[in-house]
N, C-alpha and C. Protein backbone atom coordinates (compact mmCIF):
# COMPACT_ATOMS: atom_id res chain seq x y z
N UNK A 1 -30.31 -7.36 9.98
CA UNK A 1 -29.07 -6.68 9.58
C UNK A 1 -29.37 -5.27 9.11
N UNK A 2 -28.14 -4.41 9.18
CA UNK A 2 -28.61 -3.13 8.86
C UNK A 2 -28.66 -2.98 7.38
N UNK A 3 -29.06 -2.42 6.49
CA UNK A 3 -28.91 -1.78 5.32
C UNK A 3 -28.14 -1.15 5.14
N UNK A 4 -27.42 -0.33 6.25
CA UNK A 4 -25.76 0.55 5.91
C UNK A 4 -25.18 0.65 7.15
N UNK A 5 -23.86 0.42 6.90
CA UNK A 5 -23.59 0.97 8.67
C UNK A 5 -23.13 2.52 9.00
N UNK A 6 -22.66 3.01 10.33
CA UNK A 6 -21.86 3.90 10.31
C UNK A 6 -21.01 4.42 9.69
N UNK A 7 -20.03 5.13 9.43
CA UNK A 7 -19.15 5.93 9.02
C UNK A 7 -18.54 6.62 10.13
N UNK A 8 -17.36 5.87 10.27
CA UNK A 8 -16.36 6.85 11.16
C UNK A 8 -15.64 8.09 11.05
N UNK A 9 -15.70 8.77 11.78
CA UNK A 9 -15.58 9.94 11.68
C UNK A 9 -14.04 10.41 11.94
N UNK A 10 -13.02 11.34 11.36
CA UNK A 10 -11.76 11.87 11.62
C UNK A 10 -12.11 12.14 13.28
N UNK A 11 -11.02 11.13 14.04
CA UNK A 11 -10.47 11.89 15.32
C UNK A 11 -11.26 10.11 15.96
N UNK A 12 -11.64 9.08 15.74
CA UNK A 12 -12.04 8.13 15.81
C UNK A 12 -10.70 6.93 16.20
N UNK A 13 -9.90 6.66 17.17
CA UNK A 13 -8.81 5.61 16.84
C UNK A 13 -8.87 4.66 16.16
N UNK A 14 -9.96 4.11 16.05
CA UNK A 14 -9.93 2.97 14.95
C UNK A 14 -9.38 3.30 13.62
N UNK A 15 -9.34 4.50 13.04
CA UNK A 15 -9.10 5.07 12.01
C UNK A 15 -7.16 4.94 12.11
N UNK A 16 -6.58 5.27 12.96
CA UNK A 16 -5.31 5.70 13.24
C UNK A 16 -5.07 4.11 13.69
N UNK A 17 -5.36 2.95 14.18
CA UNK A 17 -4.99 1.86 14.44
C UNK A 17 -4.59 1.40 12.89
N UNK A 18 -3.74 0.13 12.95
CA UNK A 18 -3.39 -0.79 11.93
C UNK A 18 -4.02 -2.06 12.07
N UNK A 19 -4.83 -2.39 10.64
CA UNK A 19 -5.85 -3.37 10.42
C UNK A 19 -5.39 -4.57 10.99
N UNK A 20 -6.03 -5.45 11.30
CA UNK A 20 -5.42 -6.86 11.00
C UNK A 20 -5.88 -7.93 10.59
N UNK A 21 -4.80 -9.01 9.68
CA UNK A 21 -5.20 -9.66 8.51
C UNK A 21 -6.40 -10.71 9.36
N UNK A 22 -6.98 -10.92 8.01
CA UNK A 22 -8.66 -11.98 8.33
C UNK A 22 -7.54 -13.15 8.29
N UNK A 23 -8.10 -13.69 9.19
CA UNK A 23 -7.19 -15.11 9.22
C UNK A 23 -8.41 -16.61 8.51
N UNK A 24 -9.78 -16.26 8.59
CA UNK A 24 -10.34 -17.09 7.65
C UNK A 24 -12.03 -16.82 7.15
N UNK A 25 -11.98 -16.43 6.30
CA UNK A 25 -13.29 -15.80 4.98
C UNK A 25 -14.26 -16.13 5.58
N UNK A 26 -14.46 -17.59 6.02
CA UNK A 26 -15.50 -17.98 6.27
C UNK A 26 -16.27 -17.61 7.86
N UNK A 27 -15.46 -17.53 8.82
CA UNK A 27 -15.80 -16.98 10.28
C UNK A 27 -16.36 -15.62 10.17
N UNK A 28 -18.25 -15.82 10.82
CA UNK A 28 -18.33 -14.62 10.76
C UNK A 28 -17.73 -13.59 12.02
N UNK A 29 -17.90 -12.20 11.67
CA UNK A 29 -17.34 -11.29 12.16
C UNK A 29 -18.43 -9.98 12.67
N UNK A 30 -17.71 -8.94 13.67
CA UNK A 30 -18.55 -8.12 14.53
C UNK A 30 -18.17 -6.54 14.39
N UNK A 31 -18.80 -6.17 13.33
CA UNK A 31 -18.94 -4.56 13.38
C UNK A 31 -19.36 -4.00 14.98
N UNK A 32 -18.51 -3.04 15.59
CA UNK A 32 -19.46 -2.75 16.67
C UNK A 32 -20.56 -2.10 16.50
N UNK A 33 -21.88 -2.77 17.57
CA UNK A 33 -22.96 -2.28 17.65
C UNK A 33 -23.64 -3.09 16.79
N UNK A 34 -23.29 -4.30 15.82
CA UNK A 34 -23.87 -5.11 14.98
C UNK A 34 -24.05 -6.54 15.43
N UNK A 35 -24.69 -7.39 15.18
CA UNK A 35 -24.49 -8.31 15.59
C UNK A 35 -23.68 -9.29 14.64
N UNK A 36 -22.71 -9.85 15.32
CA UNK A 36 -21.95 -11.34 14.35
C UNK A 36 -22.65 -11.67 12.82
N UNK A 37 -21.56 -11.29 11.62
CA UNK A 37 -22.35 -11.08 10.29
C UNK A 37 -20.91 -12.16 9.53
N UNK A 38 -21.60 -12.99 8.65
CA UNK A 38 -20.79 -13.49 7.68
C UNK A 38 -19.67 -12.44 6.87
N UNK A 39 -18.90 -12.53 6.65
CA UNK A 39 -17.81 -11.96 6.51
C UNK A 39 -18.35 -11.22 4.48
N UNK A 40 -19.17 -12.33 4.23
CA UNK A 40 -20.03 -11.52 2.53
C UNK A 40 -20.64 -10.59 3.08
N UNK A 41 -21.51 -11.24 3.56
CA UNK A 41 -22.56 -10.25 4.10
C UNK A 41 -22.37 -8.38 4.74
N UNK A 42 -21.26 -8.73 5.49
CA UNK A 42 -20.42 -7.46 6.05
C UNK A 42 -20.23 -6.31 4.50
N UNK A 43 -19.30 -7.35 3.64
CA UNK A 43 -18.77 -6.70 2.36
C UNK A 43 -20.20 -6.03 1.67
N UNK A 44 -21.41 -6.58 1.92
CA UNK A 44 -22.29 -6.02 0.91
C UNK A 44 -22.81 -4.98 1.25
N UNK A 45 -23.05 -5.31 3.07
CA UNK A 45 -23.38 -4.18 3.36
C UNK A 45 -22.68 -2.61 3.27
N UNK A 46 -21.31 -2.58 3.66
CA UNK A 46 -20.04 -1.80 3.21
C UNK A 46 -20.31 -1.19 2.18
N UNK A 47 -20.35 -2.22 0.97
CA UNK A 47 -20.53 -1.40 -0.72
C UNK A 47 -22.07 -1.20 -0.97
N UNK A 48 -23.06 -1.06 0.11
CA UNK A 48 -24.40 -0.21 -0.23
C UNK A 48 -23.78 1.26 1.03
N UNK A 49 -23.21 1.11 1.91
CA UNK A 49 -22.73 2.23 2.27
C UNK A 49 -22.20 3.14 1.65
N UNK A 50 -21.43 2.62 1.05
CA UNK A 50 -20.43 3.86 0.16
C UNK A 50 -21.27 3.76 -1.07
N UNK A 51 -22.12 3.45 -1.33
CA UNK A 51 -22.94 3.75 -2.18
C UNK A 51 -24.12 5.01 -2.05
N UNK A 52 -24.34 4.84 -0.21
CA UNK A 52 -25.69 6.07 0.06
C UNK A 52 -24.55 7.39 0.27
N UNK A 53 -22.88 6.94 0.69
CA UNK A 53 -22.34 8.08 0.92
C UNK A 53 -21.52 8.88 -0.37
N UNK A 54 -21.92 8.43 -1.49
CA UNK A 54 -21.37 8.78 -2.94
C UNK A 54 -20.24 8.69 -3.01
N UNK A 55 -19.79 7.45 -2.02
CA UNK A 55 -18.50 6.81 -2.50
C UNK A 55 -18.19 5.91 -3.74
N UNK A 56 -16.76 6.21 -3.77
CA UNK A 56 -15.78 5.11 -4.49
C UNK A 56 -15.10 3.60 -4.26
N UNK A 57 -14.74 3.94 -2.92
CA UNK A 57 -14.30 2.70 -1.52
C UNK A 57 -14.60 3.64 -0.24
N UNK A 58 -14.44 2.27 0.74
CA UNK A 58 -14.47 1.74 1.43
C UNK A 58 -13.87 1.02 2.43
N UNK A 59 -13.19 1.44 3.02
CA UNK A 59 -12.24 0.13 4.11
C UNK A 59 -13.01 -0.15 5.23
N UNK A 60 -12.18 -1.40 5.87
CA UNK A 60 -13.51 -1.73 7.04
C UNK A 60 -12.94 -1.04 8.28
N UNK A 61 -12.01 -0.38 8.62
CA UNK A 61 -12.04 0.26 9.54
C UNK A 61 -12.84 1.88 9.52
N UNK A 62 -13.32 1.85 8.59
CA UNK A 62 -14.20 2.90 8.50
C UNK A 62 -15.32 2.79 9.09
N UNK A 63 -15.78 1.39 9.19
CA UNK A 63 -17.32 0.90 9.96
C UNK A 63 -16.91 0.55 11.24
N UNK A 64 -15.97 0.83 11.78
CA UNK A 64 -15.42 0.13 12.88
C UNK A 64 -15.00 -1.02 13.17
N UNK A 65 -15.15 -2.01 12.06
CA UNK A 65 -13.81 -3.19 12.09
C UNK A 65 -12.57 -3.47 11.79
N UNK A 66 -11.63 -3.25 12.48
CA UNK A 66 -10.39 -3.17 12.16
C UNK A 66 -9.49 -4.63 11.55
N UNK A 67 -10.08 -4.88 9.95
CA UNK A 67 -9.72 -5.76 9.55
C UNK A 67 -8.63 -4.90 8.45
N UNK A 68 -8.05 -6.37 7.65
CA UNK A 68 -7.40 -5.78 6.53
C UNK A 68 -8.60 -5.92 4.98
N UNK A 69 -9.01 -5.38 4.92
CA UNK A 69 -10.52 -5.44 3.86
C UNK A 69 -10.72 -4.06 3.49
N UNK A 70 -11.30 -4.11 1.84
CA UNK A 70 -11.82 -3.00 1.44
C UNK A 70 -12.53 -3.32 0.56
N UNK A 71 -13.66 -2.56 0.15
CA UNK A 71 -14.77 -2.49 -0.82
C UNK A 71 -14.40 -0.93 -2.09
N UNK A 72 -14.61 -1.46 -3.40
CA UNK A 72 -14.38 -0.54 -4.04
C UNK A 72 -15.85 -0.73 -5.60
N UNK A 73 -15.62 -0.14 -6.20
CA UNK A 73 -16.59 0.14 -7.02
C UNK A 73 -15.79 0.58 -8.43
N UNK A 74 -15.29 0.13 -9.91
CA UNK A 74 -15.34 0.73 -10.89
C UNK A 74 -16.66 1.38 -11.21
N UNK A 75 -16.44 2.45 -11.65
CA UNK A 75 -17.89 3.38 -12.47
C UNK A 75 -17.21 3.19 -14.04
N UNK A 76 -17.87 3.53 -14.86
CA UNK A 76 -17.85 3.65 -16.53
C UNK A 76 -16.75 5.46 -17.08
N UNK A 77 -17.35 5.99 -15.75
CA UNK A 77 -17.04 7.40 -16.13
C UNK A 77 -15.65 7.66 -14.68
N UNK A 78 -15.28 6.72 -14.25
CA UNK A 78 -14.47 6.84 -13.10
C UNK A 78 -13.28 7.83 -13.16
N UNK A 79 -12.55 8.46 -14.44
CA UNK A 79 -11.94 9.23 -14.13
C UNK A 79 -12.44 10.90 -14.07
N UNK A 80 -14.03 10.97 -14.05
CA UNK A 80 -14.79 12.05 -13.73
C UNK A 80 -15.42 12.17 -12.38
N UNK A 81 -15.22 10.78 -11.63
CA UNK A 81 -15.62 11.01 -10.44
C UNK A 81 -14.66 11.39 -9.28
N UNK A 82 -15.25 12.41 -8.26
CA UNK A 82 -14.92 12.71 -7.39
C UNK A 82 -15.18 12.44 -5.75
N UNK A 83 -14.83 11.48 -4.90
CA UNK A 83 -15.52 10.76 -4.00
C UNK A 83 -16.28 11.64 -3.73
N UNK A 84 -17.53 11.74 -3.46
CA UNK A 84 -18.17 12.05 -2.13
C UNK A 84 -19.23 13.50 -3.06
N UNK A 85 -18.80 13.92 -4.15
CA UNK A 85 -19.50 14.88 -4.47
C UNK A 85 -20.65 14.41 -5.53
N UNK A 86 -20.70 14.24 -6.94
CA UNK A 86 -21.39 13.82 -7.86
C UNK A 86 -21.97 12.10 -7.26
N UNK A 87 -23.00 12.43 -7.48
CA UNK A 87 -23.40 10.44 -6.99
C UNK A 87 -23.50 9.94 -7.72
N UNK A 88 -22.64 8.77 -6.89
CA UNK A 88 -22.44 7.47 -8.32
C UNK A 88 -23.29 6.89 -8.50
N UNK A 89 -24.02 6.81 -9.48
CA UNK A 89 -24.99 5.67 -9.88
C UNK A 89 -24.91 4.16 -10.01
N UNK A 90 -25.61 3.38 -9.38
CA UNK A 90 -25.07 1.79 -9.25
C UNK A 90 -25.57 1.60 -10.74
N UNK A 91 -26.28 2.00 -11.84
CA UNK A 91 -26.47 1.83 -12.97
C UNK A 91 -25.09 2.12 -13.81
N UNK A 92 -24.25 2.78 -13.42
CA UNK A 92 -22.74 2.84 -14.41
C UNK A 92 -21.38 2.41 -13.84
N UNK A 93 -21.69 1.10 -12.97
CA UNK A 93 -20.82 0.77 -12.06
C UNK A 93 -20.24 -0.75 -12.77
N UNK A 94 -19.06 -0.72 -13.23
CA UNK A 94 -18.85 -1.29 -14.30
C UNK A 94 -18.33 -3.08 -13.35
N UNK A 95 -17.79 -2.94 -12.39
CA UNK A 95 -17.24 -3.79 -11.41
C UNK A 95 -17.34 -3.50 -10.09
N UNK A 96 -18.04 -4.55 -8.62
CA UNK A 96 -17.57 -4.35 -7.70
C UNK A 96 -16.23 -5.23 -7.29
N UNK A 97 -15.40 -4.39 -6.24
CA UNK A 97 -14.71 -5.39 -6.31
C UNK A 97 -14.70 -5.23 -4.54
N UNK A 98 -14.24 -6.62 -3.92
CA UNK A 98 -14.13 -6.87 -2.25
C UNK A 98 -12.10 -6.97 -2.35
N UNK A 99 -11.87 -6.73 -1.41
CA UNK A 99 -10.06 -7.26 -1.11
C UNK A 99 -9.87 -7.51 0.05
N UNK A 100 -9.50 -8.80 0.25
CA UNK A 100 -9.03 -9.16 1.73
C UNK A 100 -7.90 -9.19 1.60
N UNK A 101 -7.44 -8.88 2.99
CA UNK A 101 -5.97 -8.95 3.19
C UNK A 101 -4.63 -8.15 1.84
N UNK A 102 -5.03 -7.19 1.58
CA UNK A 102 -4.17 -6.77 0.05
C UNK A 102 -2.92 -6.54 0.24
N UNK A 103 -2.04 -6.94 -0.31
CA UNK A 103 -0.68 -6.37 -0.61
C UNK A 103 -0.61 -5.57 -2.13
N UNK A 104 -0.46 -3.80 -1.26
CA UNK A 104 -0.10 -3.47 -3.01
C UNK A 104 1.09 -3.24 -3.38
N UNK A 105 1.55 -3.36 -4.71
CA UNK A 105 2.78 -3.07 -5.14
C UNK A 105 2.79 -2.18 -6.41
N UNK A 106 3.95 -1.28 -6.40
CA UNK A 106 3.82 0.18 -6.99
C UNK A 106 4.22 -1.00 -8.31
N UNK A 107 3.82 -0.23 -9.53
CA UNK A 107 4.41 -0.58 -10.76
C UNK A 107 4.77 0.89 -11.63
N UNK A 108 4.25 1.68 -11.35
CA UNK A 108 4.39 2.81 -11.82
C UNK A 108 4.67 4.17 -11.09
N UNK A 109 6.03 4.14 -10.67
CA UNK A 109 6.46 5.37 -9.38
C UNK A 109 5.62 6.70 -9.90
N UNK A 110 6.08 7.01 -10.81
CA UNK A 110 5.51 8.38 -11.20
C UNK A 110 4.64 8.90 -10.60
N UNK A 111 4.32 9.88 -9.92
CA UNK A 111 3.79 10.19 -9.87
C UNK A 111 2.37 11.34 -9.97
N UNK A 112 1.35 11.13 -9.36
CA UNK A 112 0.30 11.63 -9.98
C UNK A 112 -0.32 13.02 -9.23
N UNK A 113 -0.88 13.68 -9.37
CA UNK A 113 -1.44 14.72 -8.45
C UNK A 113 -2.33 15.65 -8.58
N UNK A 114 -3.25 15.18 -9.86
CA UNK A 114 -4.49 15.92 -10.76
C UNK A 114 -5.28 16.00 -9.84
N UNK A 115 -5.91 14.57 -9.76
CA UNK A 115 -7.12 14.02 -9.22
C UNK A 115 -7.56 15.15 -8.16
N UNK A 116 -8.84 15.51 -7.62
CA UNK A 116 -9.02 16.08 -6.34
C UNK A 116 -9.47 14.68 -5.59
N UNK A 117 -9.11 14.74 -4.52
CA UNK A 117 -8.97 13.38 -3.46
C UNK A 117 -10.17 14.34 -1.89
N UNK A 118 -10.75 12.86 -1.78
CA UNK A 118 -11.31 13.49 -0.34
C UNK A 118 -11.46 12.19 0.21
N UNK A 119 -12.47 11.78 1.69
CA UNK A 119 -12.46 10.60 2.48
C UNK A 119 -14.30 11.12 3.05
N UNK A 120 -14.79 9.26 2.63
CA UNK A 120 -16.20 9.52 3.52
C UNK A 120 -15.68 9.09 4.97
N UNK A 121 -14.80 9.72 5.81
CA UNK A 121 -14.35 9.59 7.07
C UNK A 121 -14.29 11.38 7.07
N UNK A 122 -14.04 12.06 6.40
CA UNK A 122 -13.70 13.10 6.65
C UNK A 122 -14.49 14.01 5.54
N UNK A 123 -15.88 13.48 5.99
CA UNK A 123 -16.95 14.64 4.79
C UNK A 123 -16.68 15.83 4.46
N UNK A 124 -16.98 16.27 3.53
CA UNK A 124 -16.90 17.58 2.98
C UNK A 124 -15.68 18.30 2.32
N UNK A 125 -14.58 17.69 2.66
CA UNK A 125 -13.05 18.08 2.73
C UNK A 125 -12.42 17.32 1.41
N UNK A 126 -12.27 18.49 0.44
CA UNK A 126 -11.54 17.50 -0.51
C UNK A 126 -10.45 18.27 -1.11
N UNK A 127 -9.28 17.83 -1.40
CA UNK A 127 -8.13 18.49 -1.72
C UNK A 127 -7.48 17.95 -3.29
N UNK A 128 -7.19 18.65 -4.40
CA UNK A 128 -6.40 18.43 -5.61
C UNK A 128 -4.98 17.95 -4.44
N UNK A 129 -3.79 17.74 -5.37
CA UNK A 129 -2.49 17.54 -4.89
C UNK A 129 -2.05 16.50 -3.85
N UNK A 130 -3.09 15.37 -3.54
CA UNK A 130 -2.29 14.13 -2.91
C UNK A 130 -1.59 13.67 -3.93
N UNK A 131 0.07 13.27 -4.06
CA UNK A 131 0.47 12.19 -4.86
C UNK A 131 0.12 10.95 -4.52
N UNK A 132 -0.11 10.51 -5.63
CA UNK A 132 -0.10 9.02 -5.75
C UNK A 132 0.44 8.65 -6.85
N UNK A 133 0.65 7.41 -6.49
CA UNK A 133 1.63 6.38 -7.73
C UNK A 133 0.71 6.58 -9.10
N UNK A 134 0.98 6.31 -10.32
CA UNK A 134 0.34 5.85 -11.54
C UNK A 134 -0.41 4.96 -11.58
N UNK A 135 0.40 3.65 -11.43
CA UNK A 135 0.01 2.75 -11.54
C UNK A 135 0.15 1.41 -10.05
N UNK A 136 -0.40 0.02 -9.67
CA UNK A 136 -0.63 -0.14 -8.78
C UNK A 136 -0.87 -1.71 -9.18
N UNK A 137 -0.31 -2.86 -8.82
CA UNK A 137 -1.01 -4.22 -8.55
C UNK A 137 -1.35 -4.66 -7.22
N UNK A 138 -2.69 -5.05 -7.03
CA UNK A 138 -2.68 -5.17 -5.77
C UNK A 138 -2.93 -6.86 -5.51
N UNK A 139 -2.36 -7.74 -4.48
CA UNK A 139 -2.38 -9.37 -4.34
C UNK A 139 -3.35 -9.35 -3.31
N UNK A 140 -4.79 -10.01 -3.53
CA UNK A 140 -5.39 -10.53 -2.34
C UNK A 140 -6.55 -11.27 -2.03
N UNK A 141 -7.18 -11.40 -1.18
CA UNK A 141 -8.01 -12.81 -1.05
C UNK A 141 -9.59 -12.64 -1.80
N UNK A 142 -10.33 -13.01 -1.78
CA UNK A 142 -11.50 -12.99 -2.22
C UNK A 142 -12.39 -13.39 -1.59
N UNK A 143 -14.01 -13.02 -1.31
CA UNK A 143 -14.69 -13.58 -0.19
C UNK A 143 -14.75 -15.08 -0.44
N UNK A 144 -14.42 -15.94 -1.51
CA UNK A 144 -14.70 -17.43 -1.28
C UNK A 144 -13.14 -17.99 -1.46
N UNK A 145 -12.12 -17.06 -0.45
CA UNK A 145 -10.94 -17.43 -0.93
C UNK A 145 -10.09 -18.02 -1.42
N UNK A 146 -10.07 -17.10 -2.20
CA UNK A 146 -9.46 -17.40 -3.45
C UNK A 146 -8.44 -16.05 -3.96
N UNK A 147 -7.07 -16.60 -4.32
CA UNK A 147 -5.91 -15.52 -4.35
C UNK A 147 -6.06 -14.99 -5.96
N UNK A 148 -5.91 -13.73 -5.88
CA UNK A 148 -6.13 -12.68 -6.42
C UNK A 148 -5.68 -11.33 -7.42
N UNK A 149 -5.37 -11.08 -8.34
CA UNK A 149 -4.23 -10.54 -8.45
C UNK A 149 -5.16 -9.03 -9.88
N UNK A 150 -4.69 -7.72 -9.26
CA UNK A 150 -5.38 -7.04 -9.92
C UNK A 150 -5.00 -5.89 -10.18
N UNK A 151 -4.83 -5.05 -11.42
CA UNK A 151 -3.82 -4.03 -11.41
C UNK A 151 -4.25 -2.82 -12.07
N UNK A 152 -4.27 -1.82 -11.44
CA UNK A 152 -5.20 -0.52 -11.99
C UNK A 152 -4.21 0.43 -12.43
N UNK A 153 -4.40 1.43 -12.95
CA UNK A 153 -3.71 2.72 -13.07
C UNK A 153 -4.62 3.89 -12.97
N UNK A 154 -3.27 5.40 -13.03
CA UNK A 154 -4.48 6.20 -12.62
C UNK A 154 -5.55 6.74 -11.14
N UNK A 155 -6.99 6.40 -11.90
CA UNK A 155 -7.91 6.85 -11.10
C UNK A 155 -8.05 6.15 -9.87
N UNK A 156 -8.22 4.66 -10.88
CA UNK A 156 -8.57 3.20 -9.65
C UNK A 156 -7.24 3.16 -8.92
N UNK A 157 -6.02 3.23 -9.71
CA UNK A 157 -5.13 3.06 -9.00
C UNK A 157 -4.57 4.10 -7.55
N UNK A 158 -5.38 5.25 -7.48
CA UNK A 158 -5.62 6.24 -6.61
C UNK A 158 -6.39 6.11 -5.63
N UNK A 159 -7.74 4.82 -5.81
CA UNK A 159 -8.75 4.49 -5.13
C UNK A 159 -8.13 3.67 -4.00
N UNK A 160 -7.47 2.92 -4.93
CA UNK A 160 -6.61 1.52 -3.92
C UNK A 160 -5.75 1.66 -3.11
N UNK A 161 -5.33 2.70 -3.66
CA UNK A 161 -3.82 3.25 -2.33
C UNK A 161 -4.61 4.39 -1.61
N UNK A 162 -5.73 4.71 -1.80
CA UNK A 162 -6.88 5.81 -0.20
C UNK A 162 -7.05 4.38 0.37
N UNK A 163 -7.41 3.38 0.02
CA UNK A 163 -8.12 2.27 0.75
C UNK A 163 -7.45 1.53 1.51
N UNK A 164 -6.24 1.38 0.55
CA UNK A 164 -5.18 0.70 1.40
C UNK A 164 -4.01 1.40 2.61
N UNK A 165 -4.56 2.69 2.42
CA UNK A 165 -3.91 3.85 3.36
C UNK A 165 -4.52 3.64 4.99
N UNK A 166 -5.64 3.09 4.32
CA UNK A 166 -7.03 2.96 5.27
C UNK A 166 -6.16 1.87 6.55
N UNK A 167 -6.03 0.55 6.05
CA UNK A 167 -5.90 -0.18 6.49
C UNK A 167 -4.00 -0.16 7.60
N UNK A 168 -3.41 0.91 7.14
CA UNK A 168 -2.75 1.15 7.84
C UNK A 168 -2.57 2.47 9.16
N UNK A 169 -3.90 2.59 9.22
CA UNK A 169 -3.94 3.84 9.70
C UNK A 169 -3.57 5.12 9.62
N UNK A 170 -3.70 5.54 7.78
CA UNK A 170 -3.20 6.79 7.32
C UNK A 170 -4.34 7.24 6.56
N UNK A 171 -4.70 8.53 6.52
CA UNK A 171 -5.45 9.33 6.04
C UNK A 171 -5.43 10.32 4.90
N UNK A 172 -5.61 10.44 3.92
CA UNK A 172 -4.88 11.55 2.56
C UNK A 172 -4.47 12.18 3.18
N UNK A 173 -5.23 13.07 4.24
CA UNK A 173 -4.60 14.55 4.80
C UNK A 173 -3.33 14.52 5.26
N UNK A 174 -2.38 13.34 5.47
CA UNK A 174 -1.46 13.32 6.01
C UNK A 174 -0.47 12.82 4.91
N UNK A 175 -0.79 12.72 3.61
CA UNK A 175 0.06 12.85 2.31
C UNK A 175 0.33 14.60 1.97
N UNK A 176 -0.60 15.45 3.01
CA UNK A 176 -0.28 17.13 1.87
C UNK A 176 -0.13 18.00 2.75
N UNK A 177 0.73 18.93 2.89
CA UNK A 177 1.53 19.63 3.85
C UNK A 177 0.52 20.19 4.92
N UNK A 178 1.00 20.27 6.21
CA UNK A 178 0.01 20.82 7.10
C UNK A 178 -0.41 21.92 7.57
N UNK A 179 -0.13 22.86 6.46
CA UNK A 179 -1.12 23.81 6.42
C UNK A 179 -2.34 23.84 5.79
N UNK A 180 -2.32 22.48 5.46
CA UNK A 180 -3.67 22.22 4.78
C UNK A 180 -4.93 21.79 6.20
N UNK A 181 -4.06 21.35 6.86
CA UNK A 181 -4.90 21.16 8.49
C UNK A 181 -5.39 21.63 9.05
N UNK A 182 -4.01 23.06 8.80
CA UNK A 182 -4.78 23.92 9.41
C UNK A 182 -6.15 24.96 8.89
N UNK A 183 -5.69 25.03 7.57
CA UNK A 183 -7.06 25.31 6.95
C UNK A 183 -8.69 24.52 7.74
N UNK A 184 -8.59 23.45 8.15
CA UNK A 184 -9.65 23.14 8.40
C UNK A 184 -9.98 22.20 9.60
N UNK A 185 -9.25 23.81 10.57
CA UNK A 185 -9.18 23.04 11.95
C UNK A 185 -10.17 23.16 12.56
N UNK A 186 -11.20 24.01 12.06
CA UNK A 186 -12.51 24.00 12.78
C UNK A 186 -13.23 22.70 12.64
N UNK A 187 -13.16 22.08 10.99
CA UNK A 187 -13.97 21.66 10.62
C UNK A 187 -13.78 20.06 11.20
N UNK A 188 -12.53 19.88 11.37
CA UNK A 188 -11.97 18.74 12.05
C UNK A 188 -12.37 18.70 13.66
N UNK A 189 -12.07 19.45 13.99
CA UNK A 189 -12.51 19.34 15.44
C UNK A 189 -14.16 19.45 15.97
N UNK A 190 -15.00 19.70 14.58
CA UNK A 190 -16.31 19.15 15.10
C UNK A 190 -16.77 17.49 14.67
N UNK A 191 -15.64 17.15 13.77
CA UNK A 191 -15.68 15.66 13.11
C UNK A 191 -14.74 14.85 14.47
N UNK A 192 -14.05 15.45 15.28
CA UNK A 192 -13.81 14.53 16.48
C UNK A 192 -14.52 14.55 17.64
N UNK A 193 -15.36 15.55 18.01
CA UNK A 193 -16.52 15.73 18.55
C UNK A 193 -17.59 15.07 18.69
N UNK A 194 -18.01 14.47 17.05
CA UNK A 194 -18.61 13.47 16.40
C UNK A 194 -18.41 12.19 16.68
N UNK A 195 -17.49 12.32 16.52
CA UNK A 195 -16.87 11.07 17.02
C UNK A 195 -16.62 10.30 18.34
N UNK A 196 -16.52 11.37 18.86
CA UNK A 196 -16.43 10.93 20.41
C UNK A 196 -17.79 10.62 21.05
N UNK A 197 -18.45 11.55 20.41
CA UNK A 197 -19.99 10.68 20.70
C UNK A 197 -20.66 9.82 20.49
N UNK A 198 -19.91 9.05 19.32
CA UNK A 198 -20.70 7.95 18.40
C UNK A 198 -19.84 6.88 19.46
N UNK A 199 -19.09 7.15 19.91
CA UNK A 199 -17.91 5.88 20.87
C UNK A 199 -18.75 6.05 22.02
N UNK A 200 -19.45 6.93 22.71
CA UNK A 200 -19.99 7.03 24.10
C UNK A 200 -21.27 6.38 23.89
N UNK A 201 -22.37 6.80 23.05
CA UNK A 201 -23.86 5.89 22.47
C UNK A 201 -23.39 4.31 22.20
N UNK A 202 -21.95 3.80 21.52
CA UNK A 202 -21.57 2.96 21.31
C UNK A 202 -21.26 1.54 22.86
N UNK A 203 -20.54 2.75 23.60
CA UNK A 203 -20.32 1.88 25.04
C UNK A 203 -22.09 1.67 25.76
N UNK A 204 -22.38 2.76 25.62
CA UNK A 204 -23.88 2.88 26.22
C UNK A 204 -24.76 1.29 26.09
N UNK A 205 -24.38 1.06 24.42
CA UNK A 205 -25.32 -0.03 24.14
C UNK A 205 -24.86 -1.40 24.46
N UNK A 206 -23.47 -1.45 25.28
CA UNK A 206 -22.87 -2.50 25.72
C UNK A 206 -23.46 -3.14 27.25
């Protein structure tokens, strides 16, 4: 098994597809380019990924499985972290957590728009001013399923709705007006470039 997988890159369809639900925990499952992995096993590998990529979460269509699943991480200092820039240390990582299949539900409309927000799908690129809700409960399975129920505000609650954005095929950049796009149309169009190559090496090995 690998020690980390890929990271999909902006301009990737799997990214823009809508997940779909695990119908049972226990059947293992096929990252492409991986071979058939227990459905834990997948999750651990995921949260040492976003661990080498100084992530927060994680969704699995980011590795190229288009499930409904995400991997996330409390830190101690989590409303100082910023995905992808300062690295998180697995020494101040207060909770991991796995989510299958999540349903979230807003509890707190208000909204938020401090935070600077970015995506390890879309390196380097990080923007203040996505709204997001306050607060957030999210309902869902657990790798030895088992139903679930968990409710953040805030920071985490900012984590869960990037992750769960994930799983519907939406991206922050498409929460903040698009001249923000265009700001970084160069930088996007060498991340689909990227991408298109990692899909061609990908068929190659078929």
């Amino acid at each position: 098994m690998p020690s980390i997988y890929p990271i999909r890159l902006y301009g990737d369809p799997v990214l823009r597809a809508k997940a779909r639900p695990v119908t049972d925990v226990t059947a293992p499952v096929t990252v492409p380019g991986f071979a058939p992995a227990p459905l834990s096993e997948v999750a651990r590998i995921m949260l040492e990924t976003m661990y080498d990529a100084r992530g927060v979460g994680l969704a699995a269509p980011q590795v190229g499985l288009p499930l409904r699943m995400f991997v996330a991480a409390e830190y101690e200092d989590d409303e100082e972290e910023n995905e992808g820039q300062e690295r998180p240390l697995k020494s101040r990582v207060l909770r991991e957590l796995v989510m299958i299949n999540p349903v979230l539900e807003v509890i707190n409309r208000r909204k938020d728009n401090s935070y600077q927000e970015g995506c390890l799908s879309i390196p380097g690129i990080y923007e203040e001013g996505v709204p997001r809700d306050r607060a957030v409960r999210v309902r869902y399975t657990d790798l030895d399923g088992r139903e679930r129920v968990e409710e953040a505000e805030d920071y985490l609650a900012r984590v869960f709705q990037h992750e769960n954005d994930h799983l519907d095929g939406k991206l922050f950049l498409d929460r903040l007006p698009p001249r923000v796009m265009d700001e970084y149309r160069a930088d996007l169009a060498r991340m689909q470039r990227e991408a298109r190559a990692y899909l061609k090496r990908l068929e190659g090995m078929k």
